[in-house]
C-alpha atoms as a PDB file:
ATOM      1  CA  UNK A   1     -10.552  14.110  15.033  1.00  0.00           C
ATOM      2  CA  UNK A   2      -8.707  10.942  15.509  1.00  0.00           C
ATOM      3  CA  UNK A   3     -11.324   8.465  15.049  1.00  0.00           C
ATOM      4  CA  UNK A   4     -12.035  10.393  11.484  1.00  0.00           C
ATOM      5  CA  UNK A   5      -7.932   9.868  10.841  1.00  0.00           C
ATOM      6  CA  UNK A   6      -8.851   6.339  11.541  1.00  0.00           C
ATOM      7  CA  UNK A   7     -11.583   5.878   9.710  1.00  0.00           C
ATOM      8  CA  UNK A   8      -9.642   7.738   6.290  1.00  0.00           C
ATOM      9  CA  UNK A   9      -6.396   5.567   6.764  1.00  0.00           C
ATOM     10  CA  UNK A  10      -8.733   2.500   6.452  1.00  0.00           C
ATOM     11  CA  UNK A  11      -9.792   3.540   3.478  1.00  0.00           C
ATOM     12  CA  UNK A  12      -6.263   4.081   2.358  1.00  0.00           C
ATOM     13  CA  UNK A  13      -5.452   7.667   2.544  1.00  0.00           C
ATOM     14  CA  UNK A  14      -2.350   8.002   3.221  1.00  0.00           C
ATOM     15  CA  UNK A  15      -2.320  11.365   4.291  1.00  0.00           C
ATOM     16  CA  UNK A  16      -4.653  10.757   6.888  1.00  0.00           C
ATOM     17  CA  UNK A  17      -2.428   7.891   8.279  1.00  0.00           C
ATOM     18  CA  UNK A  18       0.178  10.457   8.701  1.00  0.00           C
ATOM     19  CA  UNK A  19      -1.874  13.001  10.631  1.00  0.00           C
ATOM     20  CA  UNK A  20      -2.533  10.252  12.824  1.00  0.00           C
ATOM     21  CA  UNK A  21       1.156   9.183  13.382  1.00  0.00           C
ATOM     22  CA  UNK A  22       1.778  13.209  14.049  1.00  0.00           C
ATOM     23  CA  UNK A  23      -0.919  12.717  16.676  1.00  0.00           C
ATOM     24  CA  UNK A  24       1.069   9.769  18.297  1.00  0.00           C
ATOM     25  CA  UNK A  25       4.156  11.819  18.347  1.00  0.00           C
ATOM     26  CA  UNK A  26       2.676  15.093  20.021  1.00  0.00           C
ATOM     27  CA  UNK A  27       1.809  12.278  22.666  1.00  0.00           C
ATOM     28  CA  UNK A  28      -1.853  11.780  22.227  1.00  0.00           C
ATOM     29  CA  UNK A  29      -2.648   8.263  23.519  1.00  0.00           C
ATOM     30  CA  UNK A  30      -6.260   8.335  21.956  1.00  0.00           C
ATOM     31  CA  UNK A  31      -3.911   8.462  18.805  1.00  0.00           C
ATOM     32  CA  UNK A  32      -1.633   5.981  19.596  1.00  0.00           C
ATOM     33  CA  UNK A  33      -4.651   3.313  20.321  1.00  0.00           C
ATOM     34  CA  UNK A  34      -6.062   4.063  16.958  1.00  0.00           C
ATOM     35  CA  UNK A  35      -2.374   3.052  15.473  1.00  0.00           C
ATOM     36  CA  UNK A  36      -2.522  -0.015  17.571  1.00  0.00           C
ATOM     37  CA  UNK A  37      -6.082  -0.623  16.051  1.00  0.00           C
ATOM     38  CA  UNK A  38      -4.776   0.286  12.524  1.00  0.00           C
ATOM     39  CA  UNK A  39      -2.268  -2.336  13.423  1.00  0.00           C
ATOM     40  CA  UNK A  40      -3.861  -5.289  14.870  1.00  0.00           C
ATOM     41  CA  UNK A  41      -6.253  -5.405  11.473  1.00  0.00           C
ATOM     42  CA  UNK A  42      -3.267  -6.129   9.765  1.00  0.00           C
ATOM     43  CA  UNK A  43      -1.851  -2.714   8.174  1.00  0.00           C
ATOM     44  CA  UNK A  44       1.014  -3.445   7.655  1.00  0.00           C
ATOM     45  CA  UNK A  45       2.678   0.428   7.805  1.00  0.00           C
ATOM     46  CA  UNK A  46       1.052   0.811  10.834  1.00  0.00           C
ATOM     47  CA  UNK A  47       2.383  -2.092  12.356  1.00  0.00           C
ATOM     48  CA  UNK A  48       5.787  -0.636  11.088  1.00  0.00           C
ATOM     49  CA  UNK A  49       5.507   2.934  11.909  1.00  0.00           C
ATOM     50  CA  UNK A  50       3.708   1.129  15.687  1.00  0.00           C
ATOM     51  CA  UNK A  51       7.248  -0.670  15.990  1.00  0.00           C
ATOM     52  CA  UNK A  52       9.091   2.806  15.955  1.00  0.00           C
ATOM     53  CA  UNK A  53       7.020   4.472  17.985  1.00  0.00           C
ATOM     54  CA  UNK A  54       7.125   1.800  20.770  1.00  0.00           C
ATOM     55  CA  UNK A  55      11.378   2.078  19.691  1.00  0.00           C
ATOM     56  CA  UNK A  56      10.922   5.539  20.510  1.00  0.00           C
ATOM     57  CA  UNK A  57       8.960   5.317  23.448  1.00  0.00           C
ATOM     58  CA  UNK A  58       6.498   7.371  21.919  1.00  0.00           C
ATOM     59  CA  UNK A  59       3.448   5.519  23.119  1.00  0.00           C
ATOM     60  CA  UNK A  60       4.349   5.128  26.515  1.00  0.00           C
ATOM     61  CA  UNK A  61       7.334   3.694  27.673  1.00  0.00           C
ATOM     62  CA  UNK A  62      10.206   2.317  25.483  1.00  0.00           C
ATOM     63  CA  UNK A  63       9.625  -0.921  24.517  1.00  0.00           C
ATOM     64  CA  UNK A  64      11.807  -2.887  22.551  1.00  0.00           C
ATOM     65  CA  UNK A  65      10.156  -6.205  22.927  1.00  0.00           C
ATOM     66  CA  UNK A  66       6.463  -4.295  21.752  1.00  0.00           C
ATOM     67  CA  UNK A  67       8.735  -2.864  18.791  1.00  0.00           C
ATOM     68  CA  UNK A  68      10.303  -5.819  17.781  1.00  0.00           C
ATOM     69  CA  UNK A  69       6.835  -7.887  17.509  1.00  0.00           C
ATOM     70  CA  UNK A  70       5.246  -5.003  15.064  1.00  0.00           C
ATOM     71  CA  UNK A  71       8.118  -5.192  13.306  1.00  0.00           C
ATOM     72  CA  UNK A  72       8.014  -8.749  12.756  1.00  0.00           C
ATOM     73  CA  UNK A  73       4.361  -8.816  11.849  1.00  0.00           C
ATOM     74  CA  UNK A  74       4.747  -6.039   9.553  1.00  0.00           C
ATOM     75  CA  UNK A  75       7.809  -8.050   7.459  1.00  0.00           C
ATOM     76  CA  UNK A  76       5.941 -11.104   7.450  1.00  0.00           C
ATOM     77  CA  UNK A  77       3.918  -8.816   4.864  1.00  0.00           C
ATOM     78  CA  UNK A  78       7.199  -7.887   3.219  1.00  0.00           C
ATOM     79  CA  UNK A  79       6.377  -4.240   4.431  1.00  0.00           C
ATOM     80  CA  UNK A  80       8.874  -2.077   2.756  1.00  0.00           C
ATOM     81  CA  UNK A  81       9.010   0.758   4.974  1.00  0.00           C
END
């Protein structure tokens, strides 16, 4: 299930990127490495929504210092979420 959430929010559907972040939040870490993949390939809402979840602590641990690096990456792309 996750890796065809992955696989659709690479192609851009947004929808599927969503199901995916709902994943994270029910704590599924097989989710929340897909995010981190979505991430490190340079989406830049990923790397946003990856920022607030690490806020959050909803991939492990809080972790501001995690948080605050996706959410520089993703405004070096002038993300707007």
């Amino acid at each position: 299930m996750v890796q065809a959430f992955t696989s659709a929010a690479q192609q851009g559907e947004q929808d599927a990127f969503l199901d995916l972040v709902l994943l994270v939040e029910s704590g599924l870490k097989e989710a929340c490495d897909a995010l981190t993949q979505l991430a490190t390939q340079g989406m830049a809402v990923a790397q946003n929504k990856l920022g607030e979840l690490y806020e959050k602590g909803a991939c492990g641990e809080s972790d501001m210092s995690q948080a605050l690096q996706w959410y520089q990456k993703a405004a070096m792309q002038e993300d707007s979420y």
